[in-house]
Protein backbone atom coordinates (compact mmCIF):
# COMPACT_ATOMS: atom_id res chain seq x y z
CA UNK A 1 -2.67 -25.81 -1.87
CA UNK A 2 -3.58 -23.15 -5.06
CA UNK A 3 -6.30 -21.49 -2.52
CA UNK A 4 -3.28 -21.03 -0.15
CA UNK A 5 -1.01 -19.47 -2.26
CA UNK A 6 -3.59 -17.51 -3.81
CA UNK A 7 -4.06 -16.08 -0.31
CA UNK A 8 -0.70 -15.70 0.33
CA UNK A 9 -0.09 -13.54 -2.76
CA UNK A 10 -3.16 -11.73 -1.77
CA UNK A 11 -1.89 -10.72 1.12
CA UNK A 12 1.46 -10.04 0.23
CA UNK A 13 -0.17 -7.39 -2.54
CA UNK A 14 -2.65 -6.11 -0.22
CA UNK A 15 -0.22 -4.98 2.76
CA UNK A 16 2.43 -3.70 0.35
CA UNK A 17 -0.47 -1.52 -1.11
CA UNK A 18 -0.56 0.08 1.63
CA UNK A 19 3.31 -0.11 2.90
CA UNK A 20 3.95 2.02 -0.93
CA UNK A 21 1.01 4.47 -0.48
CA UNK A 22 2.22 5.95 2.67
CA UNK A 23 4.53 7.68 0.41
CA UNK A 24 2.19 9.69 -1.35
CA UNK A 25 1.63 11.60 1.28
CA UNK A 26 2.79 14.75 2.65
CA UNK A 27 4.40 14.57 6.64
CA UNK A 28 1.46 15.99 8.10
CA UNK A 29 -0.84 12.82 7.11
CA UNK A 30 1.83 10.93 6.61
CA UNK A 31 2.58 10.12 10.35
CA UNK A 32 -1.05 9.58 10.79
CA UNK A 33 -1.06 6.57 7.78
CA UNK A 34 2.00 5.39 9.57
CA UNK A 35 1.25 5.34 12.64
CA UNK A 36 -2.05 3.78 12.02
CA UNK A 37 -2.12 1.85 8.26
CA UNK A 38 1.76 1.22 7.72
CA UNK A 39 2.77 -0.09 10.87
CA UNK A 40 -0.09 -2.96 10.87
CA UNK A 41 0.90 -3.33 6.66
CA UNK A 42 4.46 -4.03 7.88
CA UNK A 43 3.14 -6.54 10.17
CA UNK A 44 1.08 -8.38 7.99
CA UNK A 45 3.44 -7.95 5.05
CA UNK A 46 6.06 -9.92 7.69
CA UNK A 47 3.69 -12.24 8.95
CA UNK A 48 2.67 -13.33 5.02
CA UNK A 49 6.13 -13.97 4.45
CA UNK A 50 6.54 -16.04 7.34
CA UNK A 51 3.25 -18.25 6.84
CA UNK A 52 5.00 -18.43 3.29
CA UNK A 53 8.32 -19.80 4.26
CA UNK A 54 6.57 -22.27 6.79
CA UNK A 55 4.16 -23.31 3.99
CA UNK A 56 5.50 -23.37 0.76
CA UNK A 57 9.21 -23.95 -0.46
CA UNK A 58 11.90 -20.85 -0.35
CA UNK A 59 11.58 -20.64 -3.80
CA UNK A 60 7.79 -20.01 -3.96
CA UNK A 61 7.75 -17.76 -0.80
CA UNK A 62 10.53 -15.73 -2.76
CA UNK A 63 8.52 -15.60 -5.97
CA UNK A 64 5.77 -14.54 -4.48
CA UNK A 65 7.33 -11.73 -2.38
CA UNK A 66 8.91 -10.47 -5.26
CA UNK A 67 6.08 -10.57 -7.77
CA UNK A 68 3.83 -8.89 -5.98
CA UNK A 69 6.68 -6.31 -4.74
CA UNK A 70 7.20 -6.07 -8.82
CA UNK A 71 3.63 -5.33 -9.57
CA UNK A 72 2.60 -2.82 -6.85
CA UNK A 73 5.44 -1.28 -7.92
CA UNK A 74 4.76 -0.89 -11.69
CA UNK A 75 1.17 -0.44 -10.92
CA UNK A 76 1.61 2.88 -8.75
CA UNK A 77 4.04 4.11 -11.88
CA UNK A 78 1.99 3.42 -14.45
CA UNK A 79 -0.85 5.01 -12.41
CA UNK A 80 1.43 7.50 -11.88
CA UNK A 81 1.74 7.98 -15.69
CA UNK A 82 -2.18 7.75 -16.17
CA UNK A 83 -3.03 10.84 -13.61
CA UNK A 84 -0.13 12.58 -14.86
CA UNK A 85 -1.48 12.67 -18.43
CA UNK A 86 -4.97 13.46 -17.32
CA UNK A 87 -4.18 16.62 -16.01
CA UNK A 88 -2.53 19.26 -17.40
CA UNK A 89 -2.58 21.67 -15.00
CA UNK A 90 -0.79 20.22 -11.69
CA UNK A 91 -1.70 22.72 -9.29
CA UNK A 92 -5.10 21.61 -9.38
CA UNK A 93 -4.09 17.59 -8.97
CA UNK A 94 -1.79 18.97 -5.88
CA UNK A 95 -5.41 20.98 -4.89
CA UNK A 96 -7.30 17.05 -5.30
CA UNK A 97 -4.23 15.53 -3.46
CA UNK A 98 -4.31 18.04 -0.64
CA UNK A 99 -8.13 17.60 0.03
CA UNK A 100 -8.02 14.00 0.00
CA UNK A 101 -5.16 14.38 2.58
CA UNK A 102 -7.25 16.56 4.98
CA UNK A 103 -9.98 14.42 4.22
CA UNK A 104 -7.90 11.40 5.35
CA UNK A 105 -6.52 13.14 8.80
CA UNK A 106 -10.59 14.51 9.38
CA UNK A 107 -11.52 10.87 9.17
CA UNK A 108 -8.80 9.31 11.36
CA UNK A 109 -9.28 11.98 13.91
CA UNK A 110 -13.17 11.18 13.76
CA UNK A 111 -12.45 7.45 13.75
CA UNK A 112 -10.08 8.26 17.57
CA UNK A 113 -12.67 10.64 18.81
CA UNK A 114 -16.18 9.58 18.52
């Protein structure tokens, strides 16, 4: 019963990992992470909960869905925090951000194409 819940939490942080990173990015490969990484999060975030209520009592399913809501959350601000105080000059974390963003939208459109 521990292994299950330990799964369930799992999954419940892994999809909203990726539900709350989609709004890093800009529009351009934002649409792209949505149409392609959000959209299955969402449906595995959903279908966690469900195998949660069906499983385990209201009370855990709800625990569960909000810690791990609680810690993606104050993980992504404290990493936040971290980059933040690494670099002191933003315009070349916005230059990082924006290659990793191309770099994203060159790999999704090799990933449909070849």
């Amino acid at each position: 019963m521990i292994i299950k819940y330990l799964g369930f939490l799992f999954t419940l942080l892994w999809s909203y990992t990726f539900i709350k990173s989609q709004s890093i990015f800009k529009k351009g490969s934002g649409i792209l992470i949505t149409l392609f990484v959000s959209n299955i999060s969402w449906l595995t975030f959903l279908a966690a909960c469900f195998y949660g209520f069906k499983n385990f009592s209201f009370y855990q399913t709800l625990l569960g869905i909000v810690v791990s809501i609680t810690l993606i959350h104050l993980a992504f601000s404290r990493l936040s925090l971290y980059i933040n105080s690494k670099f002191s000059d933003k315009r070349y974390l916005i230059m990082i951000k924006t290659t990793i963003e191309y770099l994203i939208i060159g790999i999704f459109a090799y990933y449909i194409f070849f």
